[in-house]
C-alpha atoms as a PDB file:
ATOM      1  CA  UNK A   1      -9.345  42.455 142.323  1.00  0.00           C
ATOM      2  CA  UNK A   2      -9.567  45.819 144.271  1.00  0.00           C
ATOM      3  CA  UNK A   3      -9.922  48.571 142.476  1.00  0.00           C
ATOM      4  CA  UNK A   4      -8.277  51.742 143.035  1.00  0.00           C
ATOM      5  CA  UNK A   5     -10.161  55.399 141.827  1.00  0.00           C
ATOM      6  CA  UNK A   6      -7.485  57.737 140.686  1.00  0.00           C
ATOM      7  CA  UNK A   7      -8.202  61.919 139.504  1.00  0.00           C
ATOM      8  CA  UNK A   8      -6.027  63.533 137.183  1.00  0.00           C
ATOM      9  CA  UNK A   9      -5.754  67.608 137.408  1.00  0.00           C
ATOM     10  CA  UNK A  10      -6.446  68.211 133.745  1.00  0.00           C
ATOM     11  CA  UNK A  11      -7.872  71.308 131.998  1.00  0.00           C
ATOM     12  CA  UNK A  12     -10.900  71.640 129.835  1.00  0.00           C
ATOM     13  CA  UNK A  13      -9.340  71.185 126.417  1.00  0.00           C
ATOM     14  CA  UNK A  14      -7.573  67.976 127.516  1.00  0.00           C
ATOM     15  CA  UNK A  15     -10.493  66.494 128.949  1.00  0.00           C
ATOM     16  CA  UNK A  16     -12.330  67.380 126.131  1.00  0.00           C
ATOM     17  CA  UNK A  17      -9.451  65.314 123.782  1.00  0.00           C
ATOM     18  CA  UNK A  18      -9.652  62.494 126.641  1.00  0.00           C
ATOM     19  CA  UNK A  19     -13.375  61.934 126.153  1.00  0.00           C
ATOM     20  CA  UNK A  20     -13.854  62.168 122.154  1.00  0.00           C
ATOM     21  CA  UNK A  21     -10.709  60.021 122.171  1.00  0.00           C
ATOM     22  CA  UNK A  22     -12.707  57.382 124.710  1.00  0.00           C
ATOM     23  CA  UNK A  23     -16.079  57.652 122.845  1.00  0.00           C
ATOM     24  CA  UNK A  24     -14.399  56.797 119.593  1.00  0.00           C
ATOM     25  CA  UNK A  25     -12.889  53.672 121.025  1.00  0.00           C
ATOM     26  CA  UNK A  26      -9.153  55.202 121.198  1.00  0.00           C
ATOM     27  CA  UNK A  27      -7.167  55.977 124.548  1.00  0.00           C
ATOM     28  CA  UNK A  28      -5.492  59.504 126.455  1.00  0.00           C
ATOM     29  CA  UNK A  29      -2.108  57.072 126.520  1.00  0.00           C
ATOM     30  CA  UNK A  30      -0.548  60.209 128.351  1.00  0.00           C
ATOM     31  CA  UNK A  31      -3.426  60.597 130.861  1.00  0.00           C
ATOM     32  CA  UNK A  32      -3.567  56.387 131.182  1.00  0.00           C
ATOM     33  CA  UNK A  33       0.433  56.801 132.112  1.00  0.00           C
ATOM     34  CA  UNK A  34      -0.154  59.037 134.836  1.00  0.00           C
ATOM     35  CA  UNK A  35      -2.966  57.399 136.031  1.00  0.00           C
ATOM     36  CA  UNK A  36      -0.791  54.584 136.159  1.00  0.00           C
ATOM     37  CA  UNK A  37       2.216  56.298 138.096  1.00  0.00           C
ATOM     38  CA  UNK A  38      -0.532  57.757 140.382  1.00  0.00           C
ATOM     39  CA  UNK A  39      -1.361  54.469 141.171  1.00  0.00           C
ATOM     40  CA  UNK A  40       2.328  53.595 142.273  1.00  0.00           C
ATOM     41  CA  UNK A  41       3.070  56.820 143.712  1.00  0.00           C
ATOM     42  CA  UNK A  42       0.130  56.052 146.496  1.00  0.00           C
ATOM     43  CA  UNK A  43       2.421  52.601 146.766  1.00  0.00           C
ATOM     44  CA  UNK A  44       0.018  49.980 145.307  1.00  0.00           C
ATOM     45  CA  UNK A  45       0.963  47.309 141.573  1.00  0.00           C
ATOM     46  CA  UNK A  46      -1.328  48.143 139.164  1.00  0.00           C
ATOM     47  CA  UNK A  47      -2.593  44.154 137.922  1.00  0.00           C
ATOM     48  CA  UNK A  48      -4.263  46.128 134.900  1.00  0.00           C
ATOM     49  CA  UNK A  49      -4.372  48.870 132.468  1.00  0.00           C
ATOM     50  CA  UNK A  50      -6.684  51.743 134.368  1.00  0.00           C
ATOM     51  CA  UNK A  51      -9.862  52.424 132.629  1.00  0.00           C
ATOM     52  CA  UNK A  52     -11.307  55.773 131.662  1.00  0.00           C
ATOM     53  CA  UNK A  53     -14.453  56.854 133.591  1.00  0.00           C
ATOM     54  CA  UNK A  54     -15.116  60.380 132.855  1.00  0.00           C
ATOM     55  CA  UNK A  55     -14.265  63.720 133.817  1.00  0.00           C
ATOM     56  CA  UNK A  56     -15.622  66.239 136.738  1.00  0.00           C
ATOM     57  CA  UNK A  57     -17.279  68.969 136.394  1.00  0.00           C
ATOM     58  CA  UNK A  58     -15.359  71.110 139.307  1.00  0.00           C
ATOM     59  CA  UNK A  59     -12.573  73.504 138.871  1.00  0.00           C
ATOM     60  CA  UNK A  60      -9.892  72.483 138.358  1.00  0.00           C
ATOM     61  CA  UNK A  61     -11.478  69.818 135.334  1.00  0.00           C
ATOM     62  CA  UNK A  62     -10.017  66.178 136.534  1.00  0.00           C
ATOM     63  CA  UNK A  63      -9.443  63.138 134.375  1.00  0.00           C
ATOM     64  CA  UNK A  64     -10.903  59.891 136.471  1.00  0.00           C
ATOM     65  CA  UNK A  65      -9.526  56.496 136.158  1.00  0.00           C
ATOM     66  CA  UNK A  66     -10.460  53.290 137.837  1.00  0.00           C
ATOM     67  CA  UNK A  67      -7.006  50.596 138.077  1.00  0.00           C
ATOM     68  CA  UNK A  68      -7.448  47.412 139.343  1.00  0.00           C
ATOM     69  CA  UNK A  69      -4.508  46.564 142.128  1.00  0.00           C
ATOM     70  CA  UNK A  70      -2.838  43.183 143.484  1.00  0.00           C
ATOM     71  CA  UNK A  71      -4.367  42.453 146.572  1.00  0.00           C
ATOM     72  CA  UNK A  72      -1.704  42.802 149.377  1.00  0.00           C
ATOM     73  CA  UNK A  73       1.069  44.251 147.048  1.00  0.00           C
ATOM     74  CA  UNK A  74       1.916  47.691 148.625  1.00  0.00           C
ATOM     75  CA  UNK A  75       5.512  49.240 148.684  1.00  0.00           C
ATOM     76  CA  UNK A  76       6.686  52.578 149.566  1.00  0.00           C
END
């Protein structure tokens, strides 16, 4: 399945609460949601629940998400 890579304006205390939550096996189900909606927003069906991959290190901090998409399912 194609994978779509989605970042999340966040700020440092979040992201901090997003990682710890992630390194003790737990999920950011706020930050997951958006990723989510992000996902349909750009017009794509999400096929699975996005996985946390980390943060940035710019300014603004962003939250980054991998979600796997249906191949050939777009709307708008």
């Amino acid at each position: 399945m194609p994978m779509i890579r989605v970042q999340l304006d966040s700020d440092r205390n979040t992201a901090r609460q997003v990682v710890r939550l992630h390194q003790a096996g737990g999920i950011h189900y706020d930050s997951r949601d958006a990723a989510r909606a992000e996902v349909w927003r750009r017009g794509h069906t999400p096929a699975a629940e996005p996985v946390f991959v980390g943060i940035t290190n710019g300014q603004p901090v962003r939250l980054v998400y991998d979600v796997e998409v249906h191949l050939g399912t777009t709307h708008r």
